[in-house]
N, C-alpha and C. Protein backbone atom coordinates (compact mmCIF):
# COMPACT_ATOMS: atom_id res chain seq x y z
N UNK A 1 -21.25 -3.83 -62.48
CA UNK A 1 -22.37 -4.27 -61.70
C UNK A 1 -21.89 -4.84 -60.36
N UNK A 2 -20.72 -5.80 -60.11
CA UNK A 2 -20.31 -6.42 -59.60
C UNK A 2 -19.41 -5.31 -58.44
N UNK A 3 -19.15 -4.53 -59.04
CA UNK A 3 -18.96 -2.99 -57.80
C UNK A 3 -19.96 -2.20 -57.48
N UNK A 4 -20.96 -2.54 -58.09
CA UNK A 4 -21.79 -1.71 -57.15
C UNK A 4 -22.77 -2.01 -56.29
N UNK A 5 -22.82 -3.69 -56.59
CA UNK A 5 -23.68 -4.52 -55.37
C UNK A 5 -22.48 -4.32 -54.29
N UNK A 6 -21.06 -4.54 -54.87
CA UNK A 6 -20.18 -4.64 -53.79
C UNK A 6 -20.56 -3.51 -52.58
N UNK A 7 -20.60 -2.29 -53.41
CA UNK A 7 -20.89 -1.18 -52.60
C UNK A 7 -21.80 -1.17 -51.88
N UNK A 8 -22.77 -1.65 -52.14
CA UNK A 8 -24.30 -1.02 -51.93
C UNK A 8 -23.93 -2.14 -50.40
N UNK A 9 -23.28 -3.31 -50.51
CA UNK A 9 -23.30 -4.20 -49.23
C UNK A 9 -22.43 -3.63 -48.48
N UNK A 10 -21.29 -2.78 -48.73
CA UNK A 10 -20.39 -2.18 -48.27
C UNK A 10 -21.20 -1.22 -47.48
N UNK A 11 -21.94 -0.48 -47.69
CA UNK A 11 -22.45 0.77 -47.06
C UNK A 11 -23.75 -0.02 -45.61
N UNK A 12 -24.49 -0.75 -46.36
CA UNK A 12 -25.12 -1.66 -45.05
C UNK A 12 -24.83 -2.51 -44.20
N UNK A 13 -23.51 -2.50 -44.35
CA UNK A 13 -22.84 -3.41 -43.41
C UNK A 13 -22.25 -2.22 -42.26
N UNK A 14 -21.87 -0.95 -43.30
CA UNK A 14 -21.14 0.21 -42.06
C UNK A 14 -22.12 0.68 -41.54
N UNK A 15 -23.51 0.96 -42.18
CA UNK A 15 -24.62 1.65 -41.78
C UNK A 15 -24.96 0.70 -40.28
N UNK A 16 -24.63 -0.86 -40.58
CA UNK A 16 -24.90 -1.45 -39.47
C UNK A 16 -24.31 -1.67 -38.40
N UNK A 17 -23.20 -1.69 -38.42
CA UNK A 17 -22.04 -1.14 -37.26
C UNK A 17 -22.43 -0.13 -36.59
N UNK A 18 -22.58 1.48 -37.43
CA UNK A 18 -22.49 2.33 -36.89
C UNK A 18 -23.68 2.27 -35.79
N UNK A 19 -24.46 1.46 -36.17
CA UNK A 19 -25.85 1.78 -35.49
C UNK A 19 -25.89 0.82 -34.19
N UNK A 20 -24.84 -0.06 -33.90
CA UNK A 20 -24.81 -1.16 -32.81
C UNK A 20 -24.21 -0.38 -31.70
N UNK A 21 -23.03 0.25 -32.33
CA UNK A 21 -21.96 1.34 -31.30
C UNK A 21 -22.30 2.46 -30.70
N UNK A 22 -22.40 2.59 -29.45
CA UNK A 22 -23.19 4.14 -29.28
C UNK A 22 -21.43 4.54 -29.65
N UNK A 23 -22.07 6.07 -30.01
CA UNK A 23 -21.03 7.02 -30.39
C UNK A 23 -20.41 7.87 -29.14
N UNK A 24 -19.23 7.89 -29.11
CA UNK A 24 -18.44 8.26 -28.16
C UNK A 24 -18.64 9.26 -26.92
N UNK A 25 -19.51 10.22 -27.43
CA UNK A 25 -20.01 11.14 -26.30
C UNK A 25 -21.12 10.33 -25.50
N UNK A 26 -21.53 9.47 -25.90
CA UNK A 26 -22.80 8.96 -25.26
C UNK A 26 -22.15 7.61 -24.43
N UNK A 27 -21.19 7.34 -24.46
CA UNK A 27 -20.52 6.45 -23.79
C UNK A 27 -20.11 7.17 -22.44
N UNK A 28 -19.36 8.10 -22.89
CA UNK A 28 -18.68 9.02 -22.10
C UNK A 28 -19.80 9.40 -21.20
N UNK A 29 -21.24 9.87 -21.46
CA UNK A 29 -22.19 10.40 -20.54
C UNK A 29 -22.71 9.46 -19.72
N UNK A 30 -22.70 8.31 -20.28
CA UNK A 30 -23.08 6.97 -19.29
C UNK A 30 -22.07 6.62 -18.45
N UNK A 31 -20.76 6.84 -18.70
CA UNK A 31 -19.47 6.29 -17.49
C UNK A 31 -19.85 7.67 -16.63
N UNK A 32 -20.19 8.71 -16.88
CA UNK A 32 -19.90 10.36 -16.32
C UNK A 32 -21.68 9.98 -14.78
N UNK A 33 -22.60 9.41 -15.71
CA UNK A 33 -23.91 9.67 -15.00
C UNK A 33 -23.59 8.06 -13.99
N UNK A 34 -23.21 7.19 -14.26
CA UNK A 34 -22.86 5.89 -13.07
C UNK A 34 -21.64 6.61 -12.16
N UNK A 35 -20.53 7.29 -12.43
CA UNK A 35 -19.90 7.65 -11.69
C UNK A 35 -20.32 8.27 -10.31
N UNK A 36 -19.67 7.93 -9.52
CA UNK A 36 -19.87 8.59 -8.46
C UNK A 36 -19.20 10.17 -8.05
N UNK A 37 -20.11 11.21 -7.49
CA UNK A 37 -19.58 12.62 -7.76
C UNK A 37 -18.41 13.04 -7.15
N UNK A 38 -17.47 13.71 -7.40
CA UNK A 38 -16.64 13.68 -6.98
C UNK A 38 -16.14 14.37 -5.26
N UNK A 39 -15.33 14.00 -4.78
CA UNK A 39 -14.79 14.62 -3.33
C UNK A 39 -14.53 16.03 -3.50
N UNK A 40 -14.27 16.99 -3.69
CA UNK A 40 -13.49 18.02 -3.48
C UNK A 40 -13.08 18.31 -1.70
N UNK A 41 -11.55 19.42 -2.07
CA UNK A 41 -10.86 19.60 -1.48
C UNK A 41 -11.05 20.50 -0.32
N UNK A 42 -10.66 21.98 -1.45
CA UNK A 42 -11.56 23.31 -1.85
C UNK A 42 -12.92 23.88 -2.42
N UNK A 43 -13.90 23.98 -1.70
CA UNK A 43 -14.77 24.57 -2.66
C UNK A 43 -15.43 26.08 -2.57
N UNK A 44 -15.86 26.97 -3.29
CA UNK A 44 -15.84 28.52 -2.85
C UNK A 44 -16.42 28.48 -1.76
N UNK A 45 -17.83 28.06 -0.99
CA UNK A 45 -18.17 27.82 0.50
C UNK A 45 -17.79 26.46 1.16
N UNK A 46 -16.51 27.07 2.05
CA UNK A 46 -16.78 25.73 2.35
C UNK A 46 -17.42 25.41 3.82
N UNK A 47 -18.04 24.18 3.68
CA UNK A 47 -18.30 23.70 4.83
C UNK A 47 -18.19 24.09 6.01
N UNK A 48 -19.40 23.80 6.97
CA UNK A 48 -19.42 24.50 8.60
C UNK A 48 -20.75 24.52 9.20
N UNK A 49 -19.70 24.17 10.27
CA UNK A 49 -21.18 23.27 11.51
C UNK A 49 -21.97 24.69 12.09
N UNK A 50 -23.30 24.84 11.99
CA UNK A 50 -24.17 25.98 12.44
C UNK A 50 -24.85 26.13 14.08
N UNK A 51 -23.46 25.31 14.38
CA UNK A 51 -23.52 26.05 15.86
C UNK A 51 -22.07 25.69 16.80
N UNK A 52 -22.09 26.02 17.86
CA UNK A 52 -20.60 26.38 18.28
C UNK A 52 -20.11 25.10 18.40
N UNK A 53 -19.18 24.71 17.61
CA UNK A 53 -18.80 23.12 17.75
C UNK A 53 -17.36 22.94 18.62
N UNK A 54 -17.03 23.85 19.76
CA UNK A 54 -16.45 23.89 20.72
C UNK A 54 -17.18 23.43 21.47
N UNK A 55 -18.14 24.06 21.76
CA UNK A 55 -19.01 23.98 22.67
C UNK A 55 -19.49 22.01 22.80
N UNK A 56 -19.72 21.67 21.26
CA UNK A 56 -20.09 20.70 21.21
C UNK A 56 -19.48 19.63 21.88
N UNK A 57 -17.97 20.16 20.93
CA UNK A 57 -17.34 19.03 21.43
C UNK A 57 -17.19 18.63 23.21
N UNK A 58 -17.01 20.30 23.64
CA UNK A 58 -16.64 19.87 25.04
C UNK A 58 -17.92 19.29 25.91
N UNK A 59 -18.95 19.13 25.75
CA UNK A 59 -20.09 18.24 25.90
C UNK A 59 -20.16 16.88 25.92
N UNK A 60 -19.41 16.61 24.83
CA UNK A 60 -19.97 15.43 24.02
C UNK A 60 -18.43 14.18 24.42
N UNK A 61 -17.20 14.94 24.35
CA UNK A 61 -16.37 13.98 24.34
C UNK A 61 -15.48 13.73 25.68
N UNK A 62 -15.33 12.47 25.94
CA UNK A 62 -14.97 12.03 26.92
C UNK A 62 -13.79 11.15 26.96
N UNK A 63 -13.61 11.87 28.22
CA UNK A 63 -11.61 11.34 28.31
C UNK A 63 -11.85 9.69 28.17
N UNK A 64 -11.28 9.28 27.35
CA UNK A 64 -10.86 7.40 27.61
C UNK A 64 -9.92 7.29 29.34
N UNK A 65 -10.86 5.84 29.58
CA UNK A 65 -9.92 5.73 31.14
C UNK A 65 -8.87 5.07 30.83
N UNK A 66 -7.99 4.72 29.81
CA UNK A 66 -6.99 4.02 29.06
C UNK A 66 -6.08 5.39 29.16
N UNK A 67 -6.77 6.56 28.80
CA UNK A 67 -5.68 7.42 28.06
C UNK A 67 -5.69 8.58 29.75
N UNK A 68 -6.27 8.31 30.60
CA UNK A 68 -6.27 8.68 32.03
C UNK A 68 -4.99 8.17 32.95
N UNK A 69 -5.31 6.47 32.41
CA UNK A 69 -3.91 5.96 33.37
C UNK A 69 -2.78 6.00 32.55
N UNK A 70 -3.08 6.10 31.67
CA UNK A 70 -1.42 6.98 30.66
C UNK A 70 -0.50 8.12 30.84
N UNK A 71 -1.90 8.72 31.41
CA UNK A 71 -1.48 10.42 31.13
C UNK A 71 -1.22 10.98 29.67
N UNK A 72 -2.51 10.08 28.66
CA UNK A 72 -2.03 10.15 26.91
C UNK A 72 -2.99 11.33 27.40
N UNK A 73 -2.56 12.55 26.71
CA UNK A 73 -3.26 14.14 26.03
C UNK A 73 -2.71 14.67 24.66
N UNK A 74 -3.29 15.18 24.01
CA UNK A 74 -2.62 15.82 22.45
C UNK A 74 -3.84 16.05 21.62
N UNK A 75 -3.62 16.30 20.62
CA UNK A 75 -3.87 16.57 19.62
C UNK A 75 -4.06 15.40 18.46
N UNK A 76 -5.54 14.84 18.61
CA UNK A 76 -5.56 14.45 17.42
C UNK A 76 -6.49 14.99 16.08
N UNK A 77 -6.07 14.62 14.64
CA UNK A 77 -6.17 15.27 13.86
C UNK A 77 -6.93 13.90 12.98
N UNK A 78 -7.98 14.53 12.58
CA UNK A 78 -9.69 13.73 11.54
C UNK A 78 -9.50 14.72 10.18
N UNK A 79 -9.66 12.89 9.38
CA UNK A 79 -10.26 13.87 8.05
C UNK A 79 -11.23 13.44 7.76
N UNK A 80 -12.58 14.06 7.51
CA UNK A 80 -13.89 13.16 7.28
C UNK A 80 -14.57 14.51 6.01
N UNK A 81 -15.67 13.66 5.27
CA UNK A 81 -16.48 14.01 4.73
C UNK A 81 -17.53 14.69 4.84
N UNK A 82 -18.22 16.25 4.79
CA UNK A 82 -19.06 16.48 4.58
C UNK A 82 -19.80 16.10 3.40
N UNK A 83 -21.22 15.89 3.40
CA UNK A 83 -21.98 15.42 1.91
C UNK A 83 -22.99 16.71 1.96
N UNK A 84 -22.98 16.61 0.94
CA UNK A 84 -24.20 17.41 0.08
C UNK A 84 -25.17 17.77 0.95
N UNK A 85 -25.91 17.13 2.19
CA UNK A 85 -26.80 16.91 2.87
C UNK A 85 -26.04 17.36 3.80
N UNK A 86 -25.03 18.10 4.20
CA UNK A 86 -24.69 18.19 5.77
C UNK A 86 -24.16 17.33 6.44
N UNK A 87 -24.40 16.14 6.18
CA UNK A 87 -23.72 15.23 7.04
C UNK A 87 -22.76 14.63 6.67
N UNK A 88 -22.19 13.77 8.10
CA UNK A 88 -20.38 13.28 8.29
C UNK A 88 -20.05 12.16 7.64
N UNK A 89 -19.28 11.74 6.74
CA UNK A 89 -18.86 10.50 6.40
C UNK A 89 -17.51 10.45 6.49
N UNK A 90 -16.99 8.68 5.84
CA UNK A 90 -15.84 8.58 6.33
C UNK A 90 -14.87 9.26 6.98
N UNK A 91 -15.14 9.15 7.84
CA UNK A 91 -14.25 9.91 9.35
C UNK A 91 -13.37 8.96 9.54
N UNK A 92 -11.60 9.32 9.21
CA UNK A 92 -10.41 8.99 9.48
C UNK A 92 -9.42 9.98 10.31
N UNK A 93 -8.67 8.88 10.98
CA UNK A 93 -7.65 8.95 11.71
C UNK A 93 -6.23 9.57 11.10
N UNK A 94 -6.44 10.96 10.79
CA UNK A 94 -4.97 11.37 10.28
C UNK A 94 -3.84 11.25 11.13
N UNK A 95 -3.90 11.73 12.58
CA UNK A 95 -2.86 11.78 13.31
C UNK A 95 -3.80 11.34 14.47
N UNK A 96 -2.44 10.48 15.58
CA UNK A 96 -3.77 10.03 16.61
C UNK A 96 -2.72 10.07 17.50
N UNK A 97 -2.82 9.92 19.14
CA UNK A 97 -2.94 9.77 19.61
C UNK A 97 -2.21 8.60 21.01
N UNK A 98 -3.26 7.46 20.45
CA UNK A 98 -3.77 6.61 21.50
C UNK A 98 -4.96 6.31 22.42
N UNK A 99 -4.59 5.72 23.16
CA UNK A 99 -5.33 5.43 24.27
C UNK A 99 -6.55 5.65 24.37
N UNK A 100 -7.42 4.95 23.18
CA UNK A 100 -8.50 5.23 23.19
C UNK A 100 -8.75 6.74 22.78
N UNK A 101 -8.33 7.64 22.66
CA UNK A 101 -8.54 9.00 22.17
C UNK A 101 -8.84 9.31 21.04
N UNK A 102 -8.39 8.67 19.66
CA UNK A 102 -8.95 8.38 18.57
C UNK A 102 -9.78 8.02 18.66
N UNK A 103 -10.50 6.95 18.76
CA UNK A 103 -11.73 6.36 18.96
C UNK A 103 -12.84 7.39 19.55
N UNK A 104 -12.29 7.50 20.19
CA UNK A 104 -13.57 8.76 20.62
C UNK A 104 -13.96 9.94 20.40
N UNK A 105 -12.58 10.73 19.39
CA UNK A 105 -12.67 11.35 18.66
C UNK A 105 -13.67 11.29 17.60
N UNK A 106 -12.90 9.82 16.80
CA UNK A 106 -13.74 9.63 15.90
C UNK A 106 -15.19 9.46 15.67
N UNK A 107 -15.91 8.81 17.40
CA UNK A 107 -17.54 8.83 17.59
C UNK A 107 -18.02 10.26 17.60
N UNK A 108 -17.45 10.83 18.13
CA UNK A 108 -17.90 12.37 18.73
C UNK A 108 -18.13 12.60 17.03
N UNK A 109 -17.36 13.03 16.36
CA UNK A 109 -17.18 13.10 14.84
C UNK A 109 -18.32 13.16 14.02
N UNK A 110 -18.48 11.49 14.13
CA UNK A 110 -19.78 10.77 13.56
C UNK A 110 -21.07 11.09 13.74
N UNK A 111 -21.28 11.04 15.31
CA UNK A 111 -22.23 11.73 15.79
C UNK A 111 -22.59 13.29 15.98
N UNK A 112 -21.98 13.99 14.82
CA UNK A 112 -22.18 15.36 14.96
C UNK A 112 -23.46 15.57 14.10
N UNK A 113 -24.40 16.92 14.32
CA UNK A 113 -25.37 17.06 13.88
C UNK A 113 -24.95 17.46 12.47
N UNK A 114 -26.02 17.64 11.58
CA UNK A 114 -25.79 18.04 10.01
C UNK A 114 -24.87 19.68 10.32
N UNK A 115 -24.18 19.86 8.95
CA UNK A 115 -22.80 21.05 9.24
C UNK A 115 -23.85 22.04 7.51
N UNK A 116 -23.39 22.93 7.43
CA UNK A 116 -24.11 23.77 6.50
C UNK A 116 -23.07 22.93 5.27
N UNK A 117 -23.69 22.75 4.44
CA UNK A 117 -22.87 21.85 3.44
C UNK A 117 -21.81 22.87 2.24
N UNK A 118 -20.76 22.55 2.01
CA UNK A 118 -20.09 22.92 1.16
C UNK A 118 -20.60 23.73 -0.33
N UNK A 119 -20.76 24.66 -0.51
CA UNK A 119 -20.81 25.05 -1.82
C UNK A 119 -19.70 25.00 -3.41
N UNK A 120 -20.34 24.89 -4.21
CA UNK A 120 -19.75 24.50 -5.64
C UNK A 120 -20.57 25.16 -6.32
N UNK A 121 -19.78 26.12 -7.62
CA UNK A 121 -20.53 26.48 -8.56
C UNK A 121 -22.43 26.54 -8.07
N UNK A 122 -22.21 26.89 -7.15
CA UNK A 122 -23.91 27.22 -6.53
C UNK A 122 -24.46 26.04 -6.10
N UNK A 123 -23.86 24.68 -5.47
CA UNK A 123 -24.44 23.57 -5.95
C UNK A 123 -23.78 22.49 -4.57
N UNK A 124 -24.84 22.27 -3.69
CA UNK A 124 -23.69 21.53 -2.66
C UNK A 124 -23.09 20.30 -3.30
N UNK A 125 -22.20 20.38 -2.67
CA UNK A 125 -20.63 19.64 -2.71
C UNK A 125 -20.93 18.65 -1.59
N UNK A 126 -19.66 17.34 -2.13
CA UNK A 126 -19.35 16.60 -0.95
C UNK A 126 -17.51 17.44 -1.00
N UNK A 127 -17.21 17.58 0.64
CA UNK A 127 -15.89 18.13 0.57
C UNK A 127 -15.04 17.77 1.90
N UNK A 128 -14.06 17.06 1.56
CA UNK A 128 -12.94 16.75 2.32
C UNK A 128 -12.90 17.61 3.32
N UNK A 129 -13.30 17.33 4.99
CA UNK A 129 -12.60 18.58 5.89
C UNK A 129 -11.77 17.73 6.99
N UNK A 130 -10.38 18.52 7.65
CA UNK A 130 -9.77 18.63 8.32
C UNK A 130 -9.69 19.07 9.59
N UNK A 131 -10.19 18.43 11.24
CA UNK A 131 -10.45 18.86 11.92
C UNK A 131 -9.44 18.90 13.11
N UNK A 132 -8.83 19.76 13.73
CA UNK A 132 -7.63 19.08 14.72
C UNK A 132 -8.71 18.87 16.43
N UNK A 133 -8.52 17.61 17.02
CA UNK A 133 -9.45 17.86 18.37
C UNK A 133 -8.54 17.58 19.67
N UNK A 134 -8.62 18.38 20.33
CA UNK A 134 -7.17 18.18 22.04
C UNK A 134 -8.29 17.59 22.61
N UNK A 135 -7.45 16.31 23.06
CA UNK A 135 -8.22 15.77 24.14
C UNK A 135 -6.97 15.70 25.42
N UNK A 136 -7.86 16.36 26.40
CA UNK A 136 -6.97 16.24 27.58
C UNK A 136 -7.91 15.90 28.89
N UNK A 137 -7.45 15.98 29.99
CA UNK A 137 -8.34 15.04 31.14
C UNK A 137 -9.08 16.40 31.68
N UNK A 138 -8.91 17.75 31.30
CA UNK A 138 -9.42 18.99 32.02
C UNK A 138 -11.19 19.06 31.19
């Protein structure tokens, strides 16, 4: 008798555990759905601005008078974010410069219009892009 009350408390005590704990996939889907989506690198479309962004740039960006009385010119090099939506985020300074030339790189950047957004498995992407921009006084 005395084993089988044991039992019978044995089983409602696990029955009651089990039922406090979500079970492992459902944990997993709650860390997966708070997460934030991921960056990619590569994705089969990637990313690109839908209109001539030469053009843009040479419009839009302007020599620093810092990097004038330098005579600073080159090549600097941005890595920023397209999102899902087309537009620019964290815009960094891979290779720079000076003289104010980064900096203005980096506004021009920011202030670009929405870019056709990255594709994934049919599905826009946020995706890492790499842009090199010459700034020179011409």
């Amino acid at each position: 008798m005395k084993c089988i009350l044991f039992s019978v408390c044995l089983l409602f005590t696990l029955n009651a555990v089990a039922q406090h704990h979500p079970v492992g996939s459902d944990v997993d889907q709650e860390k997966q759905d708070l997460a934030p989506p991921p960056v990619y690198n590569y994705v089969e479309q990637m990313p690109a601005p839908d209109y001539d962004i030469a053009k843009y740039l040479s419009e839009h960006l302007k020599y620093p008078d810092v990097a004038f009385a330098a005579n600073i010119q080159g090549k600097v090099v941005l890595k920023f974010i397209v999102n899902e939506d087309g537009s620019i985020s964290d815009c960094k300074v891979e290779q720079g410069i000076g003289g104010g030339c980064d900096e203005e790189a980096v506004r021009v950047i920011t202030g670009m219009p929405k870019w056709k957004a990255g594709i994934h498995n049919g599905v826009p992407v946020k995706v890492w892009y790499t842009l090199p921009i010459y700034i020179d006084p011409e």
